[in-house]
C-alpha atoms as a PDB file:
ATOM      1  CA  UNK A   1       0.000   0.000   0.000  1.00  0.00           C
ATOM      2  CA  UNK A   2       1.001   3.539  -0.638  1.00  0.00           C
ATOM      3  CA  UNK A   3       0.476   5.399   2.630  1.00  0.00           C
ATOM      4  CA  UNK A   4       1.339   9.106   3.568  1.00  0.00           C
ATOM      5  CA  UNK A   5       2.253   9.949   7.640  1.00  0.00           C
ATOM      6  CA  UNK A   6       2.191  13.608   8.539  1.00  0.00           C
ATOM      7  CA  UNK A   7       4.576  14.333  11.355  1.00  0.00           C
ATOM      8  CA  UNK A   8       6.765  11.134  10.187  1.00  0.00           C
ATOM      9  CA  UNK A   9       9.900  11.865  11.114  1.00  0.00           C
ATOM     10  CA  UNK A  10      10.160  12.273  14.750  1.00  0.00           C
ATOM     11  CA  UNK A  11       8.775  11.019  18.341  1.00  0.00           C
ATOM     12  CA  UNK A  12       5.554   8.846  17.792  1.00  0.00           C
ATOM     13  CA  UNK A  13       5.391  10.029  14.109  1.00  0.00           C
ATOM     14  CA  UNK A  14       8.672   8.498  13.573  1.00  0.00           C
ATOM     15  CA  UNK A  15       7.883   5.350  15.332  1.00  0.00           C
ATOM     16  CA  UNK A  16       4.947   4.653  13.014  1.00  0.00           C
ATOM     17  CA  UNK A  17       6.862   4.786  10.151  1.00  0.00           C
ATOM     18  CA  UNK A  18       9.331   3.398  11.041  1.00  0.00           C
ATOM     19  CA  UNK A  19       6.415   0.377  12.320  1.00  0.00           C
ATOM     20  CA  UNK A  20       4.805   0.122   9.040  1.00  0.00           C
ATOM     21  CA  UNK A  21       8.092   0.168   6.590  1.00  0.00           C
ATOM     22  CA  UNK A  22       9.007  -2.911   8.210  1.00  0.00           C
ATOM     23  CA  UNK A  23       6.617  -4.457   5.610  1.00  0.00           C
ATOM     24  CA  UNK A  24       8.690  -3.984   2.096  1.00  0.00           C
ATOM     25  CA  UNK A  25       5.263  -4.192   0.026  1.00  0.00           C
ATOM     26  CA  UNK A  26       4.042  -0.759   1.941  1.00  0.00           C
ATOM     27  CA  UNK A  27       5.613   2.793   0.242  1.00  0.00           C
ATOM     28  CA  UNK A  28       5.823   5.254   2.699  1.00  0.00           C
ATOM     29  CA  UNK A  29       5.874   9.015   2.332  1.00  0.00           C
ATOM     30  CA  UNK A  30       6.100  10.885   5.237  1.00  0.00           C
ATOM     31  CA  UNK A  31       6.513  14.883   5.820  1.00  0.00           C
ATOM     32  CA  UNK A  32       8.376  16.693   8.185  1.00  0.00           C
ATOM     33  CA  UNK A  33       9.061  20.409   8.912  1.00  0.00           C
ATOM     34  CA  UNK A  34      13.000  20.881  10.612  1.00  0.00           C
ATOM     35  CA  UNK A  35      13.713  16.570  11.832  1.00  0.00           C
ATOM     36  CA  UNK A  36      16.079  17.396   8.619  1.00  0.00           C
ATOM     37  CA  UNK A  37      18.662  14.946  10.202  1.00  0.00           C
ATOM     38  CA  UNK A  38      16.230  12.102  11.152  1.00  0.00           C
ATOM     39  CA  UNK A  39      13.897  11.903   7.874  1.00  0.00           C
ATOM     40  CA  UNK A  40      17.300  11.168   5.666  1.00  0.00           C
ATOM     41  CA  UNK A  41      17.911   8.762   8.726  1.00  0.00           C
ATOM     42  CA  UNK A  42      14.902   7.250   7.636  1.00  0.00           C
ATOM     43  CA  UNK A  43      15.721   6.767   4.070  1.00  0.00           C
ATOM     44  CA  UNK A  44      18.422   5.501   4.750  1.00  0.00           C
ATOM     45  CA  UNK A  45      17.544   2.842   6.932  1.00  0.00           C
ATOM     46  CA  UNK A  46      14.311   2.211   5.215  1.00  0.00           C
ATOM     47  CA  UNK A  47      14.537   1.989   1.221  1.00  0.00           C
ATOM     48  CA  UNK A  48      10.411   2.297   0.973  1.00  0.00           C
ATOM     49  CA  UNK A  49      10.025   5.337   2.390  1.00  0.00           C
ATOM     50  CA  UNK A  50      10.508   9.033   1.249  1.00  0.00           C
ATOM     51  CA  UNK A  51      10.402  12.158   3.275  1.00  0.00           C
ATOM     52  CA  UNK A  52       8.392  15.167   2.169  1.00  0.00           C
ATOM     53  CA  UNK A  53       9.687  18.614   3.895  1.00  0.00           C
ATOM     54  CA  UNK A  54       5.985  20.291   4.853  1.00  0.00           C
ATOM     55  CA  UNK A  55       5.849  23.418   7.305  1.00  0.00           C
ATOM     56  CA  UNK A  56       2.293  22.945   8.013  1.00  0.00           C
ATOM     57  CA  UNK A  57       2.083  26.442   9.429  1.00  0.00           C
ATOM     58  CA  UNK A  58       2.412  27.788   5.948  1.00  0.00           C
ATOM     59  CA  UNK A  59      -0.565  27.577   3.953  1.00  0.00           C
ATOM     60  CA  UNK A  60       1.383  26.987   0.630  1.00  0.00           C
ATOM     61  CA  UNK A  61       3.469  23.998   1.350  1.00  0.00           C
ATOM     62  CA  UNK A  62      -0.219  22.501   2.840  1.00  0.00           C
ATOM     63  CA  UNK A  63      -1.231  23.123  -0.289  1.00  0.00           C
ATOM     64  CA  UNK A  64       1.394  21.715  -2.111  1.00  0.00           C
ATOM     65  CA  UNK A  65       0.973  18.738   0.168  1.00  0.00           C
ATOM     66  CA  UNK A  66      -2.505  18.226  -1.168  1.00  0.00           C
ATOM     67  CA  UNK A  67      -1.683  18.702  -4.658  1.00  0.00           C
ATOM     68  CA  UNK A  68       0.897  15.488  -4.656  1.00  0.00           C
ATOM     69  CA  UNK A  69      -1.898  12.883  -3.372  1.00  0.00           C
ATOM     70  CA  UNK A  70      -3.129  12.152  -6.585  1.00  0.00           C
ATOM     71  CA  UNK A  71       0.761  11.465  -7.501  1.00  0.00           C
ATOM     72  CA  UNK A  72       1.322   9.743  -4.499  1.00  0.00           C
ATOM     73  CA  UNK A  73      -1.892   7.199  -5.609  1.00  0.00           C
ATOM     74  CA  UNK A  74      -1.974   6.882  -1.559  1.00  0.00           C
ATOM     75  CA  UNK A  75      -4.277   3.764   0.425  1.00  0.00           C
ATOM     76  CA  UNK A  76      -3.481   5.507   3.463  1.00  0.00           C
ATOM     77  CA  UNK A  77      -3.729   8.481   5.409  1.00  0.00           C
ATOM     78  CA  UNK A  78      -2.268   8.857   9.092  1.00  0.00           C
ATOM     79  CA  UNK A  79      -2.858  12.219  10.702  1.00  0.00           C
ATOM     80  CA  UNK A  80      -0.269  12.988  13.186  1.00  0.00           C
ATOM     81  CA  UNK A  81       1.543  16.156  12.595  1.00  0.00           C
ATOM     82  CA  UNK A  82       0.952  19.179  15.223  1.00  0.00           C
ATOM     83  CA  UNK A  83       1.891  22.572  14.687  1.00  0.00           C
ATOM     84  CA  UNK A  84       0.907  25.053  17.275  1.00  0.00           C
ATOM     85  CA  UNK A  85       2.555  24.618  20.896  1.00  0.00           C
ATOM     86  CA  UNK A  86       0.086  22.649  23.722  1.00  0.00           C
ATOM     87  CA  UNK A  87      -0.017  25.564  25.592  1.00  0.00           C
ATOM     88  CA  UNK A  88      -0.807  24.531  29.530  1.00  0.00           C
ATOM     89  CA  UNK A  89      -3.276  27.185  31.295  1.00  0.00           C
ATOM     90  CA  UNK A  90      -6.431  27.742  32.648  1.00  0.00           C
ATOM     91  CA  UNK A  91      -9.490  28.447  30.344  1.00  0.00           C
ATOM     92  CA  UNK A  92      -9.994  31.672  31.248  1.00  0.00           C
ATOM     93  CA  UNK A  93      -6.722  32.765  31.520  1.00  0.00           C
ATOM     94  CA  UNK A  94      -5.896  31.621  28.184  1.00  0.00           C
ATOM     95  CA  UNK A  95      -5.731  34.419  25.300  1.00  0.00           C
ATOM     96  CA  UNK A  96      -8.491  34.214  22.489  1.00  0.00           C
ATOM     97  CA  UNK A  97      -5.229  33.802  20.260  1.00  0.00           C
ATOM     98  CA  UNK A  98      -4.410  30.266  21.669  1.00  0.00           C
ATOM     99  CA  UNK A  99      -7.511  29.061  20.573  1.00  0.00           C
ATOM    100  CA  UNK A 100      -7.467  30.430  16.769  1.00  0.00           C
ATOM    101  CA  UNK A 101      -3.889  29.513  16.518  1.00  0.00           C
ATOM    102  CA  UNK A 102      -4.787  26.108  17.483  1.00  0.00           C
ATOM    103  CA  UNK A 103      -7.321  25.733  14.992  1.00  0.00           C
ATOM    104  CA  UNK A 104      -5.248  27.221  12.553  1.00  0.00           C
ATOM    105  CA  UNK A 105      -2.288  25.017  12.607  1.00  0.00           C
ATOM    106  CA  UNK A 106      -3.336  22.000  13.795  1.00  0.00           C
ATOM    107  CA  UNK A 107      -7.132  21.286  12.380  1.00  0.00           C
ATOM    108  CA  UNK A 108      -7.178  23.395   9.356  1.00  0.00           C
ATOM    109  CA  UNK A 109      -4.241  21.954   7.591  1.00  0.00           C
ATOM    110  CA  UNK A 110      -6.032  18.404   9.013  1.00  0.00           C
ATOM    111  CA  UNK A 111      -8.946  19.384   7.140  1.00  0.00           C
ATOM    112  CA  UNK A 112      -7.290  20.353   4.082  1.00  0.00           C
ATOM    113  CA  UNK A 113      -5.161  17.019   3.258  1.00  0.00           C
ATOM    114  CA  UNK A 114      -8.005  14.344   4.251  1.00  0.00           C
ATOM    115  CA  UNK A 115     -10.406  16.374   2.087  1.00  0.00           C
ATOM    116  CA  UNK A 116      -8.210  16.019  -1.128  1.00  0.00           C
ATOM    117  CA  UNK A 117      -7.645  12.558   0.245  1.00  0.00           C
ATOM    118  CA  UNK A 118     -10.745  11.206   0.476  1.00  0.00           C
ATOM    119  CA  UNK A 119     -11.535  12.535  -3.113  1.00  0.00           C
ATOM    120  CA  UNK A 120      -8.641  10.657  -4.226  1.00  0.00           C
ATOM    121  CA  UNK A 121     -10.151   7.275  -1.995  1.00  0.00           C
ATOM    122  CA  UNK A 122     -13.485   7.535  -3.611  1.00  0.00           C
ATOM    123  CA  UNK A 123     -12.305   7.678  -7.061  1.00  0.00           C
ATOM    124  CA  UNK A 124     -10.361   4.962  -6.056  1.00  0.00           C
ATOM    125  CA  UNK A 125     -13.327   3.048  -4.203  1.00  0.00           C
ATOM    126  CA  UNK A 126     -11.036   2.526  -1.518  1.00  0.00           C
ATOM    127  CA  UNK A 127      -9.271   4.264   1.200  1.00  0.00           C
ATOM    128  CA  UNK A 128      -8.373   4.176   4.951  1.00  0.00           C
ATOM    129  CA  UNK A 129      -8.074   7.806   6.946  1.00  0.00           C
ATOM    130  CA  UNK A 130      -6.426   6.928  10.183  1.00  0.00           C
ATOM    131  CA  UNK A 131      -6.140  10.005  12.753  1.00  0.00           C
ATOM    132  CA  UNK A 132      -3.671  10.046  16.115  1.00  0.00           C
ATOM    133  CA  UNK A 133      -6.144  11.757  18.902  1.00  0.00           C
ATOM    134  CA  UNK A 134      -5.734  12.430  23.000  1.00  0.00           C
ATOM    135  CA  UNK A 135      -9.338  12.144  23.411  1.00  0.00           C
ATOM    136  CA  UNK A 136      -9.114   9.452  25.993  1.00  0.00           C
ATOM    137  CA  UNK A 137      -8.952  12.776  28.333  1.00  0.00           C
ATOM    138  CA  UNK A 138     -12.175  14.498  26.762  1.00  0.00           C
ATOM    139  CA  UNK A 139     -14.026  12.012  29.722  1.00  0.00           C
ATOM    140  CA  UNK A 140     -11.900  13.649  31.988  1.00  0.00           C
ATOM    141  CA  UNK A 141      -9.930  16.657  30.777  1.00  0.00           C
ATOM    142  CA  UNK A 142      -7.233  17.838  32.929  1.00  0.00           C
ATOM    143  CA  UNK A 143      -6.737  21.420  34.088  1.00  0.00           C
ATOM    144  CA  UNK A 144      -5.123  23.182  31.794  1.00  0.00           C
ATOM    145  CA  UNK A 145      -5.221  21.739  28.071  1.00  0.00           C
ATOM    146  CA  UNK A 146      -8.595  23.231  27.127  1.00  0.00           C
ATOM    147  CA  UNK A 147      -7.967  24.291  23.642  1.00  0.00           C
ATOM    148  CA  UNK A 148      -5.382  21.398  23.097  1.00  0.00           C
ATOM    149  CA  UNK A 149      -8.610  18.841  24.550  1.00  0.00           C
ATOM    150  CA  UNK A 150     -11.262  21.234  22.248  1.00  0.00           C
ATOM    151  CA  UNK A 151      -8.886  20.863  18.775  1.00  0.00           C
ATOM    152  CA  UNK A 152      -8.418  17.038  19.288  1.00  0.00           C
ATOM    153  CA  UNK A 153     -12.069  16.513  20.401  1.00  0.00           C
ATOM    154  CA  UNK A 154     -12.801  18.668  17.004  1.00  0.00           C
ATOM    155  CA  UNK A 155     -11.036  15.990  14.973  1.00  0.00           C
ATOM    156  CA  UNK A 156     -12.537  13.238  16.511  1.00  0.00           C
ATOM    157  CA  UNK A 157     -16.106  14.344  15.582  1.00  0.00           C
ATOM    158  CA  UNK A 158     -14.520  15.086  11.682  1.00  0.00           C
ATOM    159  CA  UNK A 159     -13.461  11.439  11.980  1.00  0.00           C
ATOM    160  CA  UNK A 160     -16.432  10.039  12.539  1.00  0.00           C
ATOM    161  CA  UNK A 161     -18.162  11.718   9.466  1.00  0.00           C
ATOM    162  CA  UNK A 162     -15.328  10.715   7.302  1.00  0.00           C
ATOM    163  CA  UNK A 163     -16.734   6.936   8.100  1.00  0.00           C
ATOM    164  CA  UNK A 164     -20.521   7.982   7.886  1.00  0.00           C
ATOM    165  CA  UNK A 165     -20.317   9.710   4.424  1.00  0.00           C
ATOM    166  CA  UNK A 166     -17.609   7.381   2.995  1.00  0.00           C
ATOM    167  CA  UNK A 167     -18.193   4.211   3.687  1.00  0.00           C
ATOM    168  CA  UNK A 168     -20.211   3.314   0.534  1.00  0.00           C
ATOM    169  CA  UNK A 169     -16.978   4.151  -1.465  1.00  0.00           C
ATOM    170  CA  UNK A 170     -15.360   1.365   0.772  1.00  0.00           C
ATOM    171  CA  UNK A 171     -13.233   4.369   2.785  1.00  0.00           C
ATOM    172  CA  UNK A 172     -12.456   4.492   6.307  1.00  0.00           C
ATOM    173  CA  UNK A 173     -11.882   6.849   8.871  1.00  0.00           C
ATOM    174  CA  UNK A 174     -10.808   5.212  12.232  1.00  0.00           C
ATOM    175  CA  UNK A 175      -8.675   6.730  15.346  1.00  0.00           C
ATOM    176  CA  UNK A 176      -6.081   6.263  17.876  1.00  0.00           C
ATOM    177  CA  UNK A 177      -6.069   7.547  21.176  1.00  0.00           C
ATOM    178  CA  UNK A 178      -3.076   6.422  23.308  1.00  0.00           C
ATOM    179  CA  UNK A 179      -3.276   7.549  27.003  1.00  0.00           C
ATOM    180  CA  UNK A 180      -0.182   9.606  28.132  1.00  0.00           C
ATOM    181  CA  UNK A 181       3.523   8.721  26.483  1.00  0.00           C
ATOM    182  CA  UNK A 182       6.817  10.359  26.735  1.00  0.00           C
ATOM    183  CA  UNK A 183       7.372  12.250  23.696  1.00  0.00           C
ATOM    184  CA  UNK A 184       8.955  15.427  22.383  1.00  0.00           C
ATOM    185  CA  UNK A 185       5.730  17.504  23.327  1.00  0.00           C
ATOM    186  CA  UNK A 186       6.306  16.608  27.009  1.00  0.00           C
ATOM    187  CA  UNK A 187       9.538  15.876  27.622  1.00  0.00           C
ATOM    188  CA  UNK A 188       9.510  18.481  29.724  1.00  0.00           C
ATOM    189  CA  UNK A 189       7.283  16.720  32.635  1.00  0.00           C
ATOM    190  CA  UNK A 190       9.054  16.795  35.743  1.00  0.00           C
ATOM    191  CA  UNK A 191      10.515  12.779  36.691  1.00  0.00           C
ATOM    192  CA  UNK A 192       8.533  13.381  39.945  1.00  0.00           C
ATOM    193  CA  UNK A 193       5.275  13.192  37.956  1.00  0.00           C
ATOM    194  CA  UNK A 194       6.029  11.350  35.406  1.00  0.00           C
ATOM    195  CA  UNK A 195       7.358   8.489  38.200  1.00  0.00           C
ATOM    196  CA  UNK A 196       3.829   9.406  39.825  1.00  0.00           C
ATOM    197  CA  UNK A 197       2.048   8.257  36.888  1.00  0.00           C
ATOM    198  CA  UNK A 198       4.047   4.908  36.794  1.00  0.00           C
ATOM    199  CA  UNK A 199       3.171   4.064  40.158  1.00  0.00           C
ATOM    200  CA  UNK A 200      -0.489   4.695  39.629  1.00  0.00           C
ATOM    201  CA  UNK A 201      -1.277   2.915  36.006  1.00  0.00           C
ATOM    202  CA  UNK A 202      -2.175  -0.286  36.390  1.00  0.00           C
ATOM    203  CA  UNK A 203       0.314  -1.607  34.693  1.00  0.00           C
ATOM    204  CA  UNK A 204       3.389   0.015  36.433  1.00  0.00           C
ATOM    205  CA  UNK A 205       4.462   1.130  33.744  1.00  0.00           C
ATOM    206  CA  UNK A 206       3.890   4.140  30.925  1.00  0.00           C
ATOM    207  CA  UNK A 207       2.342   3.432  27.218  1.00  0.00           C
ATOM    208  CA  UNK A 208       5.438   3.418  24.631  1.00  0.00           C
ATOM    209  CA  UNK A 209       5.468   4.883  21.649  1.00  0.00           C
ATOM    210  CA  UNK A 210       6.098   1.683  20.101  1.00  0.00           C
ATOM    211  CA  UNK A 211       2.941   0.324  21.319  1.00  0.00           C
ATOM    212  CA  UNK A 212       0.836   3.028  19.933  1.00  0.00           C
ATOM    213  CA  UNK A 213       2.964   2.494  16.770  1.00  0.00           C
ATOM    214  CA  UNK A 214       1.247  -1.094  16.707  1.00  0.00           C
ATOM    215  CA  UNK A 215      -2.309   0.022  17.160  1.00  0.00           C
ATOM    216  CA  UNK A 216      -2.028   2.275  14.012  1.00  0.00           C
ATOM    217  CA  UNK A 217      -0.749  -0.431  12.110  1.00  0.00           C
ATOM    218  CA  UNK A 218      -3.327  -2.789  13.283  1.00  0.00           C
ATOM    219  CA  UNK A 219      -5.551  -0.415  11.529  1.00  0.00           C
ATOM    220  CA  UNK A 220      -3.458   0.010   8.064  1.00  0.00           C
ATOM    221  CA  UNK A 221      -3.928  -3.431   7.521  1.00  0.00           C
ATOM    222  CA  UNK A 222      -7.516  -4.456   9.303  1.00  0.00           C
ATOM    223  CA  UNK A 223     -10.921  -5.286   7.372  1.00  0.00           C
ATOM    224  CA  UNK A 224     -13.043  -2.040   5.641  1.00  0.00           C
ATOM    225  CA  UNK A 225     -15.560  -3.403   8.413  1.00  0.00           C
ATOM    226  CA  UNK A 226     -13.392  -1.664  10.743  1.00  0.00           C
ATOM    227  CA  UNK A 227     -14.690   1.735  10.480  1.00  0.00           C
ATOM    228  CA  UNK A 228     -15.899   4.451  13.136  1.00  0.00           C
ATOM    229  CA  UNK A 229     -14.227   3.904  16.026  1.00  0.00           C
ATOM    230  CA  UNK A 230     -11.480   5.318  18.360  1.00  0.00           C
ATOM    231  CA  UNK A 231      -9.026   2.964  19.383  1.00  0.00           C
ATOM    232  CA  UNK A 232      -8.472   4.067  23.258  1.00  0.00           C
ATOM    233  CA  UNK A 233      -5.341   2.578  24.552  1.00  0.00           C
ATOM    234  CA  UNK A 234      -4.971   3.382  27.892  1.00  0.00           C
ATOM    235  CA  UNK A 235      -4.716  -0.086  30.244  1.00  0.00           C
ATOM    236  CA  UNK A 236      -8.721  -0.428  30.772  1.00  0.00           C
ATOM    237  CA  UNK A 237      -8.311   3.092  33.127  1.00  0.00           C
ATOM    238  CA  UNK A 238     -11.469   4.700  31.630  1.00  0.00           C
ATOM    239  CA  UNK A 239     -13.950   1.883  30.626  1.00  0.00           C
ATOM    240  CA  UNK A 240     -17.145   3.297  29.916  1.00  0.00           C
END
């Protein structure tokens, strides 16, 4: 399958690519903004997969993003990239700008490459849309992330659209929500909490990267019937 990963080239992005080239019949294209260093890592180590430099806070190289699908003849979309900081604050002490910002870096570009996707998929009568969420917390939001839980909750109601209107063209839209991981975003937690969190998950341990890397390709290569749903992978914590 031909399958394009935004956000490829570093932290989970990087670990799902790197996941789903270890099948030689998959060709990977996956975008990245500065990880110059790590995408030509990639290539290197991986002989199926290109990288594609995209600053998705500039509207023209989102566009020219969009315009290569067709090209690209892609199976597969993964949403993963993020653009605008996770900015940790109170609701109401958090500027108006956050929130447009937000929506301007992180869901509009969103929007704009599974739209020209899923015209390619249903000219194509087939297609899988496969977006990387946090909306394990919307149940229980922690202080702070409002606009971060709002834009990922946002996506998550897109996704399940994308499966309503498309699946008579035999597309999918499906998500991933891993509970918390160490990544680039937070690598600033303080050990203190982040040893907290160990000794309270069930488990004893924190969700890996790797892991969630394994979920997503679950989904790249399940049945069309699989189509709707969120993926929560957070140790049974929040069973509803």
């Amino acid at each position: 399958m031909n399958i394009l990963i935004t956000g490829g080239a570093s932290g989970l992005g990087e670990a799902i690519t790197k996941k789903i080239a270890e099948s030689e019949s998959n060709k990977i294209y996956f975008t990245y903004k500065s990880s110059i260093d790590k995408a030509k890592f990639i290539e290197e180590s991986f002989s199926n997969c290109t990288g594609l430099k995209c600053d998705f806070t500039l509207p023209e190289e989102v566009e020219g993003l969009a315009g290569k699908i067709d090209e690209m003849d892609i199976d597969v979309l993964i949403n993963n990239a993020i653009s605008a900081p996770i900015t940790i604050k109170h609701f109401q002490r958090t500027d108006i700008s956050v929130f447009r910002d937000g929506f301007l870096l992180n869901v509009l570009p969103l929007i704009q490459i599974s739209q020209k996707a899923i015209s390619h998929f249903r000219k194509r009568k087939f297609g899988k849309i496969i977006n990387i969420l946090s909306s394990y917390l919307v149940n229980v939001p922690p202080p702070g992330l409002s606009e971060y839980i709002a834009a990922k909750s946002y996506v998550a109601s897109l996704s399940k659209s994308w499966a309503s209107e498309n699946s008579k063209f035999n597309v999918t839209s499906n998500s991933v929500s891993p509970s918390f991981m160490l990544t680039n975003l937070n690598s600033g937690t303080h050990e203190r909490i982040v040893e907290d969190m160990k000794n309270n998950h069930p488990l004893k341990t924190l969700l890996t990267i790797e892991e969630t890397a394994d979920a997503v390709n679950f989904l790249v290569n399940s049945s069309q019937q699989i189509n709707g749903i969120n993926l929560i992978i957070n140790a049974g914590t929040d069973i509803k």
